[in-house]
N, C-alpha and C. Protein backbone atom coordinates (compact mmCIF):
# COMPACT_ATOMS: atom_id res chain seq x y z
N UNK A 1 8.61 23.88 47.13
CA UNK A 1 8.19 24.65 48.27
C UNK A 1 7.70 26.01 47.79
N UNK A 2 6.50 26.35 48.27
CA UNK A 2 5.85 27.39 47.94
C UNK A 2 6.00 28.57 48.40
N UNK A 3 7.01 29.87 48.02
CA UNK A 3 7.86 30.94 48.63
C UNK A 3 6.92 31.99 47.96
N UNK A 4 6.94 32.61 49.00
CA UNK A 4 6.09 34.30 48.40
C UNK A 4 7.31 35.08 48.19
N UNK A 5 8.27 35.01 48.71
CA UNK A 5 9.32 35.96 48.40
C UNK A 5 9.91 35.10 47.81
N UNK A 6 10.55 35.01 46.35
CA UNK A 6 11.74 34.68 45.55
C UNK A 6 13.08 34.80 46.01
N UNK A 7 13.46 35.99 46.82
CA UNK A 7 14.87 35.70 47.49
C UNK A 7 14.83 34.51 48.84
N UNK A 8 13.34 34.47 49.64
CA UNK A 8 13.64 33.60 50.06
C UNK A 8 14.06 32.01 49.64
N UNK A 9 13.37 31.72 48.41
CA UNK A 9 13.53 30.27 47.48
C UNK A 9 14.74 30.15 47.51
N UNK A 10 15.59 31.58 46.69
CA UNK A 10 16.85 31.44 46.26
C UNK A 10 17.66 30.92 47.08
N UNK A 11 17.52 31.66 49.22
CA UNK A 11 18.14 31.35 49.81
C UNK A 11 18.40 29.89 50.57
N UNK A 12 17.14 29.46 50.55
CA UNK A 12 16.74 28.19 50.56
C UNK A 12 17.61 27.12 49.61
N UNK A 13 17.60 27.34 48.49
CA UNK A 13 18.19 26.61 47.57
C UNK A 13 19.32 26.80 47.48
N UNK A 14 20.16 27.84 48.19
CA UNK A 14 21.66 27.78 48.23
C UNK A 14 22.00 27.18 49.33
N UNK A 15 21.69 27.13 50.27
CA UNK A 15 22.22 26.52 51.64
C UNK A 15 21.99 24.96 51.46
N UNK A 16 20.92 24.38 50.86
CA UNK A 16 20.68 23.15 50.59
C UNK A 16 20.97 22.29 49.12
N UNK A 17 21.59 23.66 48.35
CA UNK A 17 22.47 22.50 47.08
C UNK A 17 23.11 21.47 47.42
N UNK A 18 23.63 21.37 48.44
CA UNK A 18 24.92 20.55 48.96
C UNK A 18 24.19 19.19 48.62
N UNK A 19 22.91 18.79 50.02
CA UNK A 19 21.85 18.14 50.26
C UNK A 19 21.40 17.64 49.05
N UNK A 20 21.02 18.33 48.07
CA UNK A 20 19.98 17.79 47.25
C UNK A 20 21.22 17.50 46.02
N UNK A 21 22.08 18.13 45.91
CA UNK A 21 22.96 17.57 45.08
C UNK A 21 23.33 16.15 45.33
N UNK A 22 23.94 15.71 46.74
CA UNK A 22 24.26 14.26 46.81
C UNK A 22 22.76 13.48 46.90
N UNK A 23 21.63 13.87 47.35
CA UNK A 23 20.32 12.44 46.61
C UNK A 23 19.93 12.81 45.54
N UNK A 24 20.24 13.69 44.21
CA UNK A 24 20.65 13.87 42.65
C UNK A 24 21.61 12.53 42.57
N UNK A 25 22.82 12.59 42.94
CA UNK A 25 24.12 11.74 42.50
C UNK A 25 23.66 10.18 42.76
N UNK A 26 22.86 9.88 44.25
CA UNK A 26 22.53 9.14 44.45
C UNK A 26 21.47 8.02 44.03
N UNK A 27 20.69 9.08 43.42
CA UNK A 27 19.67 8.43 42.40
C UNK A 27 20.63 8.04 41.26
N UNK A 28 20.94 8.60 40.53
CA UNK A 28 21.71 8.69 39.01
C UNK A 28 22.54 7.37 39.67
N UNK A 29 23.22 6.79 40.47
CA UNK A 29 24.23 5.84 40.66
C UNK A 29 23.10 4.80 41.27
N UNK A 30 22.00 4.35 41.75
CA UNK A 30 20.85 3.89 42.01
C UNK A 30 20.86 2.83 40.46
N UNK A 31 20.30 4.19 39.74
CA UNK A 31 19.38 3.62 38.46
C UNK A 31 20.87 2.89 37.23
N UNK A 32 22.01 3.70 37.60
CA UNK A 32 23.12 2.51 37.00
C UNK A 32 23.30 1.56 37.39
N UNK A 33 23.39 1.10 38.33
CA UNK A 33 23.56 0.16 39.10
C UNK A 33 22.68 -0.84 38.56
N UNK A 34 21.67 -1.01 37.99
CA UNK A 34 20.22 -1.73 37.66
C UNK A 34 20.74 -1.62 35.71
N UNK A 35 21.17 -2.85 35.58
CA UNK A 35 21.35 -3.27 33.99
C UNK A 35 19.80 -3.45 33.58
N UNK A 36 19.93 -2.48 32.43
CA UNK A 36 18.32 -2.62 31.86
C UNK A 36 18.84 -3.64 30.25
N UNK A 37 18.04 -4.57 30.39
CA UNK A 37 18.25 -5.46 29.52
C UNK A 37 16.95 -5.32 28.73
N UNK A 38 17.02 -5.23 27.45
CA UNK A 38 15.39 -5.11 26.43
C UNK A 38 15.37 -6.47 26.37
N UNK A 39 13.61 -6.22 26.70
CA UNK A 39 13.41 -7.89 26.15
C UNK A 39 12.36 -7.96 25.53
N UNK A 40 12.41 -9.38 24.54
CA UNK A 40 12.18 -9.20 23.23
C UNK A 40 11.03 -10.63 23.17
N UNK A 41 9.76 -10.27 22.68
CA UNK A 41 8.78 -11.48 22.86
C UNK A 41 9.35 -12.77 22.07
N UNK A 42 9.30 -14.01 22.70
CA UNK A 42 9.54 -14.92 22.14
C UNK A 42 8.42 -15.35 21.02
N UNK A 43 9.31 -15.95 19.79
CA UNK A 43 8.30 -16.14 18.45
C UNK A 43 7.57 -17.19 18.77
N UNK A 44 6.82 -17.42 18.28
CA UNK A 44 5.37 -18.91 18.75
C UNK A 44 4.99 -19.09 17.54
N UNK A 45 5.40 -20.47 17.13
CA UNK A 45 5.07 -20.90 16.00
C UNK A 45 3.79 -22.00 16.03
N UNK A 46 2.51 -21.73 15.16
CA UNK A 46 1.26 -22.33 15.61
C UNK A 46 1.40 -23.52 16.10
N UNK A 47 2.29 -24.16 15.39
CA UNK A 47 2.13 -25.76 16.03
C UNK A 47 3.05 -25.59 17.01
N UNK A 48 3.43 -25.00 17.79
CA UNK A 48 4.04 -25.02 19.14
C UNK A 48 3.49 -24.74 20.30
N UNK A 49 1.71 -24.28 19.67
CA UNK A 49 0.79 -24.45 20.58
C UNK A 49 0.40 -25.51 21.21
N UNK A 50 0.42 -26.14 20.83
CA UNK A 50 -0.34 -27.79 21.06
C UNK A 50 0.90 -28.48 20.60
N UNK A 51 1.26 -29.37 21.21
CA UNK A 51 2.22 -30.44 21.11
C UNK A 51 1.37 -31.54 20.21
N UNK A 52 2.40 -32.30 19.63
CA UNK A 52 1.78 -32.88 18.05
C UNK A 52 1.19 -34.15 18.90
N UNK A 53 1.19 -34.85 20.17
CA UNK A 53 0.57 -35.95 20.75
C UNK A 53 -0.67 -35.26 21.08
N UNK A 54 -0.76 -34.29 21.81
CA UNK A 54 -1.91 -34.01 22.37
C UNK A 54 -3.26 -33.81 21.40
N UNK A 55 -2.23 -32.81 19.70
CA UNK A 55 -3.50 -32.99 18.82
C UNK A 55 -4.01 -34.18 18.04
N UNK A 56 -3.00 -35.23 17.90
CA UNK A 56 -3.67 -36.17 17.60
C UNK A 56 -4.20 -36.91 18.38
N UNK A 57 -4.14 -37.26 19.65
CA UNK A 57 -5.47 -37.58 20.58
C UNK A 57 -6.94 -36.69 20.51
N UNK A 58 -6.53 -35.53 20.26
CA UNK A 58 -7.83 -34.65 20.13
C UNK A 58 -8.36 -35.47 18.46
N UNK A 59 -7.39 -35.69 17.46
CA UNK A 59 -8.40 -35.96 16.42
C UNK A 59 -8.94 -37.16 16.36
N UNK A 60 -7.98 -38.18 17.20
CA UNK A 60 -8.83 -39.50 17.97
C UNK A 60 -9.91 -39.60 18.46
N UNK A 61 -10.21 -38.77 19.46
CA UNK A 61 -11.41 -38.67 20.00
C UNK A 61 -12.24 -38.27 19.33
N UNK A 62 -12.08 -37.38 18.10
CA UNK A 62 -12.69 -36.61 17.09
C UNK A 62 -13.93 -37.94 16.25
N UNK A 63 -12.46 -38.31 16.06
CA UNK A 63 -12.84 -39.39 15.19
C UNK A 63 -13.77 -40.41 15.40
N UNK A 64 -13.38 -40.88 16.66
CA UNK A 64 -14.34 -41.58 17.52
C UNK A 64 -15.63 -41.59 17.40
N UNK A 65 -15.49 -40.40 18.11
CA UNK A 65 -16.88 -39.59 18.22
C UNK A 65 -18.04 -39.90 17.24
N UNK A 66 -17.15 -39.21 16.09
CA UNK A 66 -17.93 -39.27 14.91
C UNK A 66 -18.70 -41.02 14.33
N UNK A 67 -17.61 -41.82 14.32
CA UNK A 67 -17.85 -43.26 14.26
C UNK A 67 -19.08 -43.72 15.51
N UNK A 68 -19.20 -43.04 16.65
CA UNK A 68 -19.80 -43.69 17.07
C UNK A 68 -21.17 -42.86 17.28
N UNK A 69 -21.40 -41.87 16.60
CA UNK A 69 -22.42 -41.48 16.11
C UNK A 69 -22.99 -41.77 15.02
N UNK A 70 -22.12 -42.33 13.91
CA UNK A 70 -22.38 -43.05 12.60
C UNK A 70 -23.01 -44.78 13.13
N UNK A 71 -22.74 -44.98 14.10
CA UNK A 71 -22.68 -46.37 14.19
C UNK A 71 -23.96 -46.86 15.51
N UNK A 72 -24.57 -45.45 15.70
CA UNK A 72 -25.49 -46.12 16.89
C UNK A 72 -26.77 -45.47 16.34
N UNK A 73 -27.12 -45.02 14.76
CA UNK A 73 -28.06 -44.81 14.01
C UNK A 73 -28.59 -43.53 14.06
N UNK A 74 -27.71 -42.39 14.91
CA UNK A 74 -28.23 -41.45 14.82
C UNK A 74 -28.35 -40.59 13.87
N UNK A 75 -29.50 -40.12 13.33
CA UNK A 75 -29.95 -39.31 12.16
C UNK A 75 -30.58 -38.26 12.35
N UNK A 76 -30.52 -37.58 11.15
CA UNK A 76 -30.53 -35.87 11.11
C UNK A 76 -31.88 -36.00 10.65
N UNK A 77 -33.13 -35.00 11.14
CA UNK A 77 -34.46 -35.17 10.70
C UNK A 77 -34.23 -34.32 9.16
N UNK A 78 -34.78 -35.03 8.02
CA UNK A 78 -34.78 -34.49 6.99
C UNK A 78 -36.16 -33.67 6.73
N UNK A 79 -36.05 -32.45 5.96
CA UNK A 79 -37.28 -31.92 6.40
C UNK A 79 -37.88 -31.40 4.23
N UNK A 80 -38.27 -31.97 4.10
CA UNK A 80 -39.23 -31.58 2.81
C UNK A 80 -40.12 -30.23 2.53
């Protein structure tokens, strides 16, 4: 609060310590109340990205793929 006179602040702030002292106490017993627990990133190990079925269907299809591009004559233009 914005006081041009300083004794008025002062007086202000003595009559209302009481007040602002108990929502002081009240906060402070607020924020105990609330267990702060740290938490800590879980480790990720690469192959726990992809589950080991899912990548070998991916290299199935891979594979596939490839075979059936080998196998229906498709060729790369060779260029001289």
């Amino acid at each position: 609060m914005p006081y041009k006179n300083p004794e008025d602040k002062r007086r202000w702030e003595r009559e209302h310590r009481e007040q602002r002292d108990a929502q002081r106490k009240k906060r402070r017993l607020d924020v105990k109340g609330v267990p702060v627990i740290p938490q800590r990133p879980t480790p990720t190990v690469a192959n726990e990205t992809k589950s080991g079925s899912k990548m070998i269907l991916g290299l199935a299809i891979g594979f596939g793929l490839l075979l059936l591009g080998a196998g229906s004559g498709i060729m790369t233009p060779v260029r001289e």
